[in-house]
N, C-alpha and C. Protein backbone atom coordinates (compact mmCIF):
# COMPACT_ATOMS: atom_id res chain seq x y z
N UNK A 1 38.13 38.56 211.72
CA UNK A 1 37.28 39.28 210.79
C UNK A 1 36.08 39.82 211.55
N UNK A 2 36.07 41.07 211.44
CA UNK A 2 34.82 41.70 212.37
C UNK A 2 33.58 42.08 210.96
N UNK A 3 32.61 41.88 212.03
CA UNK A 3 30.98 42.31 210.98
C UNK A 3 29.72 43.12 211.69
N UNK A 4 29.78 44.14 210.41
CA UNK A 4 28.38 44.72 211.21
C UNK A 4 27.52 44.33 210.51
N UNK A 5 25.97 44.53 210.96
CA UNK A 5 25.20 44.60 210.36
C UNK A 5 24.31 46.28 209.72
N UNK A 6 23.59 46.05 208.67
CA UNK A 6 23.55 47.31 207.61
C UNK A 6 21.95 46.80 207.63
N UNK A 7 20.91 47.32 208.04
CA UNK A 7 19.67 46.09 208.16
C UNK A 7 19.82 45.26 207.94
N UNK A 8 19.23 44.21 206.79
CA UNK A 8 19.53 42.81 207.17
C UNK A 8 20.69 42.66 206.43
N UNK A 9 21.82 43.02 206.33
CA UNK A 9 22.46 42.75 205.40
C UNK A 9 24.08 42.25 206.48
N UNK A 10 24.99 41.90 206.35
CA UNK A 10 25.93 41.62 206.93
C UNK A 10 26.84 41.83 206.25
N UNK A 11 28.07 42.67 206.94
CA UNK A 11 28.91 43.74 205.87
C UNK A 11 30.39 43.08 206.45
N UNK A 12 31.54 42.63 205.51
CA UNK A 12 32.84 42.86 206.57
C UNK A 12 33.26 43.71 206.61
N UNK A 13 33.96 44.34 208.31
CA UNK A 13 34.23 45.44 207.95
C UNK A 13 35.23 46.15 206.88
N UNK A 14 36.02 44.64 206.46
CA UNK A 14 37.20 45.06 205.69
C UNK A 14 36.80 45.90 204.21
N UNK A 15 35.58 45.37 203.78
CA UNK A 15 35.08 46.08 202.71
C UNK A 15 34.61 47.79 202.97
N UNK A 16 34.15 48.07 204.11
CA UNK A 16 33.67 49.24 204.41
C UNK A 16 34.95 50.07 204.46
N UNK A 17 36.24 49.29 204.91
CA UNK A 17 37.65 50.38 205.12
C UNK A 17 38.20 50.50 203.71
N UNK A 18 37.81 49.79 202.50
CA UNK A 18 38.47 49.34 201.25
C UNK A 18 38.27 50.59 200.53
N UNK A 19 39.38 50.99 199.71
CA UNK A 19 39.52 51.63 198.87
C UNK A 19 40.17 50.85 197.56
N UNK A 20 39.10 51.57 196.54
CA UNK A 20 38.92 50.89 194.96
C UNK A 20 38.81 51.23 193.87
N UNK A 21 39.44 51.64 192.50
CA UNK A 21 38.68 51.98 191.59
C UNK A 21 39.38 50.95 190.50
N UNK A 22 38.72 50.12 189.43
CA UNK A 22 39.59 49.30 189.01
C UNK A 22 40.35 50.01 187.75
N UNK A 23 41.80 49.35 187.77
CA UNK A 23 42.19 50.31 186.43
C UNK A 23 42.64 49.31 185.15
N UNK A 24 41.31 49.16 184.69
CA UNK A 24 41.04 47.89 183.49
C UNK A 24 42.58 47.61 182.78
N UNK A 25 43.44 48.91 182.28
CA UNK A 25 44.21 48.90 181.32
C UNK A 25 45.54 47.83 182.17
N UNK A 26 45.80 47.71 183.10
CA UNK A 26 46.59 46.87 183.87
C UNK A 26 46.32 45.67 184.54
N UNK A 27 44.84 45.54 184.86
CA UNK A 27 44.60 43.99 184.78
C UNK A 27 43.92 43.62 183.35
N UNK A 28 43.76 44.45 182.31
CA UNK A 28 42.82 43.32 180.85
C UNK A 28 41.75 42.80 181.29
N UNK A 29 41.07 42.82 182.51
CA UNK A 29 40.03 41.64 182.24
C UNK A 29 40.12 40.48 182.76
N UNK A 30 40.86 40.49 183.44
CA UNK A 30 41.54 39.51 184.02
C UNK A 30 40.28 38.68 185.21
N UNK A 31 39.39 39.62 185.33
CA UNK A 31 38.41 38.76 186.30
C UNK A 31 37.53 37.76 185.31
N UNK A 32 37.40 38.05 183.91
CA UNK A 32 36.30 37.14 182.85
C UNK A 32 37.36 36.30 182.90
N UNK A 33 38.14 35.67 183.29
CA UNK A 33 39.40 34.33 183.05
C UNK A 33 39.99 33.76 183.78
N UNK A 34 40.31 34.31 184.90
CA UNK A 34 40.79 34.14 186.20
C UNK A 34 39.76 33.03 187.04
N UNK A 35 40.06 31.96 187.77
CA UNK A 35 39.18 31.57 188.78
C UNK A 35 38.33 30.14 188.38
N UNK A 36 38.07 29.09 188.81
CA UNK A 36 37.37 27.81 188.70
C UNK A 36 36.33 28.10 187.99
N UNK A 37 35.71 29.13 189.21
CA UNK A 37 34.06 29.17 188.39
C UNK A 37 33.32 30.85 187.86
N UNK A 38 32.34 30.61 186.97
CA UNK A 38 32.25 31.69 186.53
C UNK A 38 31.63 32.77 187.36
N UNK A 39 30.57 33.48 186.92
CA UNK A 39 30.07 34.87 187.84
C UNK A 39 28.75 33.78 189.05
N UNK A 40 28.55 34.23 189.58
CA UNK A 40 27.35 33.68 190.59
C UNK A 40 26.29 34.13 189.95
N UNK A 41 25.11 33.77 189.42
CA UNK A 41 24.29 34.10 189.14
C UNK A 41 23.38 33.90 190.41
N UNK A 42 21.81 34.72 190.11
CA UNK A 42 20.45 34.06 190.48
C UNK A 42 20.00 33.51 189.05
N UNK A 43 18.55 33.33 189.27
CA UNK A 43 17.89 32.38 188.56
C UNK A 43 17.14 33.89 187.45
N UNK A 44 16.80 34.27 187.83
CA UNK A 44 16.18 35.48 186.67
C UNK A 44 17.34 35.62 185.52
N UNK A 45 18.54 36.28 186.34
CA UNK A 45 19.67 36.50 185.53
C UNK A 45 20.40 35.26 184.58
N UNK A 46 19.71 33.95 184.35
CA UNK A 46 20.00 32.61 183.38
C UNK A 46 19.18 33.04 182.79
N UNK A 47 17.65 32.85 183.01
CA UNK A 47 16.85 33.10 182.09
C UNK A 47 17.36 34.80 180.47
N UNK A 48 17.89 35.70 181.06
CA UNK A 48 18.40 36.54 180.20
C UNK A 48 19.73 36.35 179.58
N UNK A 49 20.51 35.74 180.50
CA UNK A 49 21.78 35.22 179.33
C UNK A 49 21.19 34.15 178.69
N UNK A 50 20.64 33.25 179.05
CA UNK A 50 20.39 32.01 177.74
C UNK A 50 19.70 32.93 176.71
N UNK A 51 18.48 33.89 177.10
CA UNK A 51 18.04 34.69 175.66
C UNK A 51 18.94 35.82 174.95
N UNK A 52 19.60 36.24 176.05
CA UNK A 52 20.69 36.86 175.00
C UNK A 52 22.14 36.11 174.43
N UNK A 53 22.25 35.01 174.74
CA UNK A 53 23.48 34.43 174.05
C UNK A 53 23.08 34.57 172.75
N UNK A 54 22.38 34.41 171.57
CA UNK A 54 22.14 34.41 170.07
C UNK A 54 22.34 35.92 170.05
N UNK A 55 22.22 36.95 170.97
CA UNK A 55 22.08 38.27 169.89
C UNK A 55 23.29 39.02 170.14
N UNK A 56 24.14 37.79 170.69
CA UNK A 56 25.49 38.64 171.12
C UNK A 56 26.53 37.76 170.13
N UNK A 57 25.88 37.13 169.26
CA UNK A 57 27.14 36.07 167.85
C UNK A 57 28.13 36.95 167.40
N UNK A 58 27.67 38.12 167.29
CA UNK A 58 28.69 39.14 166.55
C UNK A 58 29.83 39.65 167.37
N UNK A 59 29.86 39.53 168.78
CA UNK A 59 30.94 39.64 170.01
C UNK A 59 31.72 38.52 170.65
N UNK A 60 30.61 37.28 170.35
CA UNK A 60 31.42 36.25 171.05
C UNK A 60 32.31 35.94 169.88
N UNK A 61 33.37 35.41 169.57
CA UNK A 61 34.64 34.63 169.55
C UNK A 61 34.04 33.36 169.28
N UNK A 62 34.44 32.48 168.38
CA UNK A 62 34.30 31.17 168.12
C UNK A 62 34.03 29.91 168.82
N UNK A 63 35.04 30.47 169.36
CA UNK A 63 35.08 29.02 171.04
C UNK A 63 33.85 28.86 171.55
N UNK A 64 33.87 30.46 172.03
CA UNK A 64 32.39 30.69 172.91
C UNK A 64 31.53 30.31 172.59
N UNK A 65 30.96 30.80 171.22
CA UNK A 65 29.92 30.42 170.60
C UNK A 65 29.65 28.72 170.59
N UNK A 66 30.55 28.37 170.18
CA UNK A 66 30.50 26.42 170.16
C UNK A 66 30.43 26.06 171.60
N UNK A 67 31.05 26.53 172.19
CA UNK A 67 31.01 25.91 173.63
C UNK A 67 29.23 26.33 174.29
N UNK A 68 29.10 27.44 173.96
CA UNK A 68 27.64 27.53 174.53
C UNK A 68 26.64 26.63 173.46
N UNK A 69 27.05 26.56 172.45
CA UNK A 69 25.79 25.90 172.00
C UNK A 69 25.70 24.58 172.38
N UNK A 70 27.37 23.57 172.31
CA UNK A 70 27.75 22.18 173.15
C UNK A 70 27.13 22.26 174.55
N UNK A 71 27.40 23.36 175.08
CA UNK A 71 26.72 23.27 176.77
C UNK A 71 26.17 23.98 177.55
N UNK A 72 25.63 24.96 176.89
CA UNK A 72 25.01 25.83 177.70
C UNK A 72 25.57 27.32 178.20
N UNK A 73 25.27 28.26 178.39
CA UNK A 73 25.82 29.31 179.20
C UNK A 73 25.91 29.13 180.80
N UNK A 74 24.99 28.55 181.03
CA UNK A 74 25.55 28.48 182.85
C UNK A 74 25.29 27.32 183.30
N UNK A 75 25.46 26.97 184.65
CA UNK A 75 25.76 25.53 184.95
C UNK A 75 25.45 25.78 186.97
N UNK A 76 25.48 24.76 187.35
CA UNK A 76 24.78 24.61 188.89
C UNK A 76 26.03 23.69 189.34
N UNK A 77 26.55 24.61 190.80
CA UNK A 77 28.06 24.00 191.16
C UNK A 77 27.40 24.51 193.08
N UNK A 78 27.66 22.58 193.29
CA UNK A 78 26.80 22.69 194.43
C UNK A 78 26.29 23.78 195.19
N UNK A 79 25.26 23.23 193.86
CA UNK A 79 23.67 24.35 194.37
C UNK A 79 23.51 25.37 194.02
N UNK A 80 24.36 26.23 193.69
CA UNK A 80 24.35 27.39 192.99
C UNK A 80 24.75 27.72 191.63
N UNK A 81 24.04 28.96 191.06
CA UNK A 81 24.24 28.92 189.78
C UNK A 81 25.43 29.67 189.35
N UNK A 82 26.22 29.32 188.03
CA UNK A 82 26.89 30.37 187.31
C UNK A 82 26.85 30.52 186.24
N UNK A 83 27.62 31.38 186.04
CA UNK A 83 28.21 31.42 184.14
C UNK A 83 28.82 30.36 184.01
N UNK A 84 29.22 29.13 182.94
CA UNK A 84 30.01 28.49 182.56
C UNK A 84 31.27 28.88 182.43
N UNK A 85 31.93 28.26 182.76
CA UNK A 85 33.39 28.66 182.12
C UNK A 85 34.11 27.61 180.61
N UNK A 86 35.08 28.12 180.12
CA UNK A 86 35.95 27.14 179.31
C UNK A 86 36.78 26.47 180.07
N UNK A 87 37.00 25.15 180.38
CA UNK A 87 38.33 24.67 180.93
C UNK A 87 38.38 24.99 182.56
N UNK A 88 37.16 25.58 183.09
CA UNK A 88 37.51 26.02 184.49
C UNK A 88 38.41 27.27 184.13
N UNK A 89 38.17 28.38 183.54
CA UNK A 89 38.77 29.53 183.46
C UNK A 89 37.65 30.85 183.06
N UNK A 90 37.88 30.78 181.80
CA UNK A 90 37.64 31.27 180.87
C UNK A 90 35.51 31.73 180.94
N UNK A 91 34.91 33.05 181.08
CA UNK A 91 33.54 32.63 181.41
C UNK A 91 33.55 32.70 179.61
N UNK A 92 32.40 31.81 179.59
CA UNK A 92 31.62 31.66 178.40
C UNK A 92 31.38 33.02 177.35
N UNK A 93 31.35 34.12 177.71
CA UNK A 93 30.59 35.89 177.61
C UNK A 93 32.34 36.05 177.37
N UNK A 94 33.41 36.26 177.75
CA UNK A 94 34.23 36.70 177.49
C UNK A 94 34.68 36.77 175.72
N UNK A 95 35.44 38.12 175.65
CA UNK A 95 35.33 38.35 174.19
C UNK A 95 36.88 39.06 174.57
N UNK A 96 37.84 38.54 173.36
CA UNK A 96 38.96 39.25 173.80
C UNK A 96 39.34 40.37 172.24
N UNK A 97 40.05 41.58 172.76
CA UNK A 97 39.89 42.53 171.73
C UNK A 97 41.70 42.91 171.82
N UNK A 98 42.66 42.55 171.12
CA UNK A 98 44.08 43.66 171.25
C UNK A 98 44.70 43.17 172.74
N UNK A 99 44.52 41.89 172.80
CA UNK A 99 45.56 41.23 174.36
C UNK A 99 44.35 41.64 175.76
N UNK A 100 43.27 42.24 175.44
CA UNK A 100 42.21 42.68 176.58
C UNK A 100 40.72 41.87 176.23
N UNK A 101 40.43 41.33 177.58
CA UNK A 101 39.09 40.50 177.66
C UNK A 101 38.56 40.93 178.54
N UNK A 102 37.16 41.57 177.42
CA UNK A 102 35.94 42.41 178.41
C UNK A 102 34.84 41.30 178.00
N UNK A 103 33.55 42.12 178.78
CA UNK A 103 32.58 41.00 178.56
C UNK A 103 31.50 41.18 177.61
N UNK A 104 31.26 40.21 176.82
CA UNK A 104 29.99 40.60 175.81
C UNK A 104 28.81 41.08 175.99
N UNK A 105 28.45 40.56 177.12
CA UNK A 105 27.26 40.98 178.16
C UNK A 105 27.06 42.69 177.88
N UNK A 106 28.17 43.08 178.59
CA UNK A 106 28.43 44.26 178.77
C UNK A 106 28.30 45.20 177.58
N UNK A 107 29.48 44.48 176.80
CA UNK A 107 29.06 45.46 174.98
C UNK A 107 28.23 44.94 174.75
N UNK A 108 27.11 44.09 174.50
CA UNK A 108 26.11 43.82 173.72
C UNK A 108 25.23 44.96 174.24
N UNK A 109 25.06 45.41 175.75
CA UNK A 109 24.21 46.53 176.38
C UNK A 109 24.52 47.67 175.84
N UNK A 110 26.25 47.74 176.04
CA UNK A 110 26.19 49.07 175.54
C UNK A 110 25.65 49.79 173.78
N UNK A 111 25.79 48.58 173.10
CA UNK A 111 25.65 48.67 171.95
C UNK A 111 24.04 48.54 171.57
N UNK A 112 23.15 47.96 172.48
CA UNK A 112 21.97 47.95 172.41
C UNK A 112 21.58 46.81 172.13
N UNK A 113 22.30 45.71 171.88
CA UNK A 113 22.00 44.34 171.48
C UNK A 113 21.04 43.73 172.26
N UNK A 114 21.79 43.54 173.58
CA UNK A 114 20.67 42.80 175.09
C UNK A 114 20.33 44.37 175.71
N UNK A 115 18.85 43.60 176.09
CA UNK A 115 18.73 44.67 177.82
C UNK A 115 18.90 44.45 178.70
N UNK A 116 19.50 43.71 179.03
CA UNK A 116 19.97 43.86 180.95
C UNK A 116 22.13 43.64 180.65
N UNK A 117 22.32 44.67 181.23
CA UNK A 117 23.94 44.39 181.77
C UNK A 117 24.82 43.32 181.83
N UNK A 118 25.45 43.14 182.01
CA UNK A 118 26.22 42.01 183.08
C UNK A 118 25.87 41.31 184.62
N UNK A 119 26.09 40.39 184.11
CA UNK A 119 25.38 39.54 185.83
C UNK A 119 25.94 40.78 187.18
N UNK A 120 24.87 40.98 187.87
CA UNK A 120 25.24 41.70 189.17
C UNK A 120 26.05 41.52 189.56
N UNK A 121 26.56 40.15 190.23
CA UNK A 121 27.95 39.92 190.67
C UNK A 121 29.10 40.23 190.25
N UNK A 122 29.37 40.50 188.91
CA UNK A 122 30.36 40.82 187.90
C UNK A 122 30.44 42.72 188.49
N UNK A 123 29.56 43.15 188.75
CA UNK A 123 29.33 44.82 189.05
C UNK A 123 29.72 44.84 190.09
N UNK A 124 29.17 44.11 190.81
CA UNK A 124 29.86 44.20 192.73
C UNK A 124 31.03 43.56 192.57
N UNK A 125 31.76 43.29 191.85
CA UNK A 125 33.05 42.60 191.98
C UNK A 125 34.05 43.68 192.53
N UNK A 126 35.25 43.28 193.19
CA UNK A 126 35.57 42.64 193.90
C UNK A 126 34.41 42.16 195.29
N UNK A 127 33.58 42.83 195.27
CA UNK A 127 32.69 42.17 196.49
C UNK A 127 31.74 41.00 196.11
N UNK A 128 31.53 39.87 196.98
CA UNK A 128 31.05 39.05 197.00
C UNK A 128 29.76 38.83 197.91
N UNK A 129 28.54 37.96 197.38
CA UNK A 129 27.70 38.09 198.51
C UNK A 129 27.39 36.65 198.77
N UNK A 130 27.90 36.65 200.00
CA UNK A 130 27.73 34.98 200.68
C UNK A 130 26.63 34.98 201.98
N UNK A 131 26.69 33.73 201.81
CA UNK A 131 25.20 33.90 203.25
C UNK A 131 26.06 33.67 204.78
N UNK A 132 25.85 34.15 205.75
CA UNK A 132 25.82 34.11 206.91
C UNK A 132 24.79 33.86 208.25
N UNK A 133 24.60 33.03 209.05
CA UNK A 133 23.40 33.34 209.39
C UNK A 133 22.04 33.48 208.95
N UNK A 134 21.93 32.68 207.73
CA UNK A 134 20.69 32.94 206.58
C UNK A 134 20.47 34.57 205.87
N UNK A 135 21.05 35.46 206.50
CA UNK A 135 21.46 36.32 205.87
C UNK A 135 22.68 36.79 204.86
N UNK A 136 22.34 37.81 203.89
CA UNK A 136 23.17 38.16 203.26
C UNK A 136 24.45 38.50 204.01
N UNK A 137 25.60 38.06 203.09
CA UNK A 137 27.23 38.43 203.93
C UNK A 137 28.21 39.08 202.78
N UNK A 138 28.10 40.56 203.19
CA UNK A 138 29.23 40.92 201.60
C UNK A 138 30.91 40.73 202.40
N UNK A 139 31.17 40.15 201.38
CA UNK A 139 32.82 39.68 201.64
C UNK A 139 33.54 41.04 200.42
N UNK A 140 34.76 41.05 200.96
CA UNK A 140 35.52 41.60 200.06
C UNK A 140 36.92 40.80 199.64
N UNK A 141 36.67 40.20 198.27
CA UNK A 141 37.62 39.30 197.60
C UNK A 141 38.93 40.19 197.32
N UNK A 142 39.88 40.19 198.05
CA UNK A 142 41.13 40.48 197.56
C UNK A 142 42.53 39.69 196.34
N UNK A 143 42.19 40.16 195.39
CA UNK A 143 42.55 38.96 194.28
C UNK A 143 44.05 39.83 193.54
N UNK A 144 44.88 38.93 193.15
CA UNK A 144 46.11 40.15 193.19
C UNK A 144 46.10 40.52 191.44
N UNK A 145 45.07 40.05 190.66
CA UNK A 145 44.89 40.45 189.43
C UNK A 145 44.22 42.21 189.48
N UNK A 146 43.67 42.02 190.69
CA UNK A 146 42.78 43.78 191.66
C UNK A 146 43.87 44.52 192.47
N UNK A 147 45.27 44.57 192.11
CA UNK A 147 46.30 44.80 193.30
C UNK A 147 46.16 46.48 192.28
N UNK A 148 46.46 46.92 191.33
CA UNK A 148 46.55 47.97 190.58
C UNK A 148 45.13 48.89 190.91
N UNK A 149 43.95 48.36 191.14
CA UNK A 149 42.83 48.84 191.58
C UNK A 149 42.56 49.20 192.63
N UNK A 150 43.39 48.04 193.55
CA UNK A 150 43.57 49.00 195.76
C UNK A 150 43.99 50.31 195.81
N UNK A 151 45.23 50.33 194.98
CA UNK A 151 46.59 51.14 195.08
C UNK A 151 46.02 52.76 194.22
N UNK A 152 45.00 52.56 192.99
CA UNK A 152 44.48 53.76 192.42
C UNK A 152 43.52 54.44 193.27
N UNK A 153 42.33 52.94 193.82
CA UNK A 153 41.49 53.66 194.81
C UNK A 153 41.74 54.48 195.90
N UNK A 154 43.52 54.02 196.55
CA UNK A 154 43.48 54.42 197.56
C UNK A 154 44.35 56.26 197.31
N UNK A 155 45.09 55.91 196.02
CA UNK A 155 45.56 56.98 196.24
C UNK A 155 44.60 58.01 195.14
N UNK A 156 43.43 57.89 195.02
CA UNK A 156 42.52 58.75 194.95
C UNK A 156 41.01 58.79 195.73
N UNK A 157 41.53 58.16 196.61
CA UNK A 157 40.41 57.90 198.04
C UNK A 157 39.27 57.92 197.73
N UNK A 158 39.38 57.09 196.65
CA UNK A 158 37.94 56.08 196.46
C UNK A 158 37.49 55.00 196.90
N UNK A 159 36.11 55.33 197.90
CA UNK A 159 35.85 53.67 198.41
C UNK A 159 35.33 52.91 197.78
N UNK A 160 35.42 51.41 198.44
CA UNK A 160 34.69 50.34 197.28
C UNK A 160 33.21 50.54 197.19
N UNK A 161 32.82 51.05 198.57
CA UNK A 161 30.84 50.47 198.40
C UNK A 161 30.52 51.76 197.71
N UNK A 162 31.52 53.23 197.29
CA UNK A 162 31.23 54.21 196.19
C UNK A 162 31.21 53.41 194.71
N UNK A 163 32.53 52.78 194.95
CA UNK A 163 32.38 52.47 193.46
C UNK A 163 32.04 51.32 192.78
N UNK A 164 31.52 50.57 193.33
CA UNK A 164 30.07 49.54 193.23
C UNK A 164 28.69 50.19 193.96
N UNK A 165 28.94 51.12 194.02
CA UNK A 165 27.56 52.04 194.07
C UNK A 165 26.16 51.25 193.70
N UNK A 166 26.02 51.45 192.61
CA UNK A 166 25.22 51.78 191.75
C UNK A 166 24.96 49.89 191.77
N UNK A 167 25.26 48.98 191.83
CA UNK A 167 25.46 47.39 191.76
C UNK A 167 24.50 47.64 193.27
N UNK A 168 25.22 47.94 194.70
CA UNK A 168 24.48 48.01 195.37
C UNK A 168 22.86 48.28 195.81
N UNK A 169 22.75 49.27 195.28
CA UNK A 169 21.75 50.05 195.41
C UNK A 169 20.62 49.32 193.93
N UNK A 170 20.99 48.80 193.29
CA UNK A 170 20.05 47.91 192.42
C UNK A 170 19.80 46.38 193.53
N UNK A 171 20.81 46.23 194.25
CA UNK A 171 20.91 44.60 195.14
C UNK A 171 19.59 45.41 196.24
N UNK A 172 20.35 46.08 196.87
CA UNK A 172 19.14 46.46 198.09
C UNK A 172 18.58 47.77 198.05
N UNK A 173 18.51 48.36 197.16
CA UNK A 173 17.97 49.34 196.92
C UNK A 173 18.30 50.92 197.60
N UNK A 174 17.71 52.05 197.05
CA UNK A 174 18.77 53.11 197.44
C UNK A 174 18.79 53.51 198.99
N UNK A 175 17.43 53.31 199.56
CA UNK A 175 17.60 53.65 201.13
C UNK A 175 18.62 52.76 202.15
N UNK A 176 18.84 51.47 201.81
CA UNK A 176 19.80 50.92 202.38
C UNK A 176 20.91 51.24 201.99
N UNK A 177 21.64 51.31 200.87
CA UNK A 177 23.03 52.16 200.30
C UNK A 177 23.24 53.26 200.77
N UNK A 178 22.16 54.12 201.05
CA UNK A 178 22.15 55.62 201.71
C UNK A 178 22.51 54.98 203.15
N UNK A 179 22.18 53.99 204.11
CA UNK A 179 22.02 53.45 205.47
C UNK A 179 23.68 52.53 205.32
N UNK A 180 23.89 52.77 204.61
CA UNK A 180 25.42 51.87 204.71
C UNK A 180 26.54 53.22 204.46
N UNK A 181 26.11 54.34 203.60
CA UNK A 181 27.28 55.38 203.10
C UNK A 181 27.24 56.10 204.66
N UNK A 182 25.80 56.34 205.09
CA UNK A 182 25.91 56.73 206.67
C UNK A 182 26.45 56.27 207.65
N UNK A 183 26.41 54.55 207.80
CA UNK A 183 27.13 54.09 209.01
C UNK A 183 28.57 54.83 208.77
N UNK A 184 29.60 54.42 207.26
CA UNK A 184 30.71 54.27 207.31
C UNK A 184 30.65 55.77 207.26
N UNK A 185 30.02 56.65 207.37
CA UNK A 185 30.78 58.43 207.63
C UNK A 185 30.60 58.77 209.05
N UNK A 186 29.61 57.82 210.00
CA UNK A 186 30.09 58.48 210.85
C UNK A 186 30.49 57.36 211.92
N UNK A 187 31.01 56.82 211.78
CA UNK A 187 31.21 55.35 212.78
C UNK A 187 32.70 55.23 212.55
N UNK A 188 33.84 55.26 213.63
CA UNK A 188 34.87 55.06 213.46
C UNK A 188 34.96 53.57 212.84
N UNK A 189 35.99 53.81 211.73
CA UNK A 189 35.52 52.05 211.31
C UNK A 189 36.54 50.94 211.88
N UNK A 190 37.78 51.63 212.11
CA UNK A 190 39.06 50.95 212.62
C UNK A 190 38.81 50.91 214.16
């Protein structure tokens, strides 16, 4: 696994060669259910799901609702924070509509309910940000529930750090996203 660095940031290169666009209708949602643990949070981003879990009752699903009020929306899994899950699956925010599970987070924003989005990590998904070196390390999670999303990105040659754009450039802001779209246009990447 080779890595550059992007200022302080530490990139693999496999993510910089990745092509991505996800195509929801063939995985469902499959990332709110899939997996041990829920989204990675920071600590700002608890403080706004615990205040928006009550104004999202009308999206969550029954379970959810009981399960967050029994335990909480997120939880600390050595050392770090997440979303809760049901059962080790299932995140807490998941809302399923017609065989498809999107996230409440998400419609509660769009609908105007909460103000802030979905946990960041959930936006940079498939990318991950792990530490390296005390620095940031974006990994690129290849998960085969995302196999329909390689195969669209690639055959409409969309890259991943385009289409977590906008996730990026809120993480480190736009002059570094501009300093990362530059390395990978002119730096042979292979």
């Amino acid at each position: 696994m080779s890595v550059v660095a992007v200022g302080e940031v530490l990139v693999d290169r496999e993510l910089l060669e990745a092509r991505f666009s996800c195509v929801f209708e063939a995985c469902k949602g499959a990332c709110c259910i899939e997996g041990e643990l829920g989204a990675p949070l920071d600590f700002r981003e608890e403080k706004l799901l615990v205040d928006s879990a009550a104004r999202l009752r009308g999206i969550l699903p029954e379970r959810q609702r009981r399960y967050i009020r029994r335990h909480g929306c997120t939880e600390v899994y050595r050392g770090s924070l997440y979303t809760r899950t049901i059962d080790g699956g299932e995140c807490v925010f998941a809302a399923r509509e017609a065989e498809v599970t999107f996230c409440a987070v998400e419609m509660g924003f769009r609908r105007g309910l909460v103000a802030d989005n979905k946990p960041l990590s959930c936006r940079l998904f498939p990318i991950r940000v792990r530490k390296k070196f005390g620095l940031d390390y974006l990994v690129y999670e290849q998960h085969a529930m995302c196999r329909d999303g390689r195969q669209q990105g690639g055959a409409n040659d969309v890259r991943l750090i385009d289409y977590v754009g906008e996730a990026l450039r809120e993480l480190y802001g736009d002059h570094w996203y501009r300093s990362l779209r530059s390395f990978v246009d002119s730096s042979p990447i292979r």
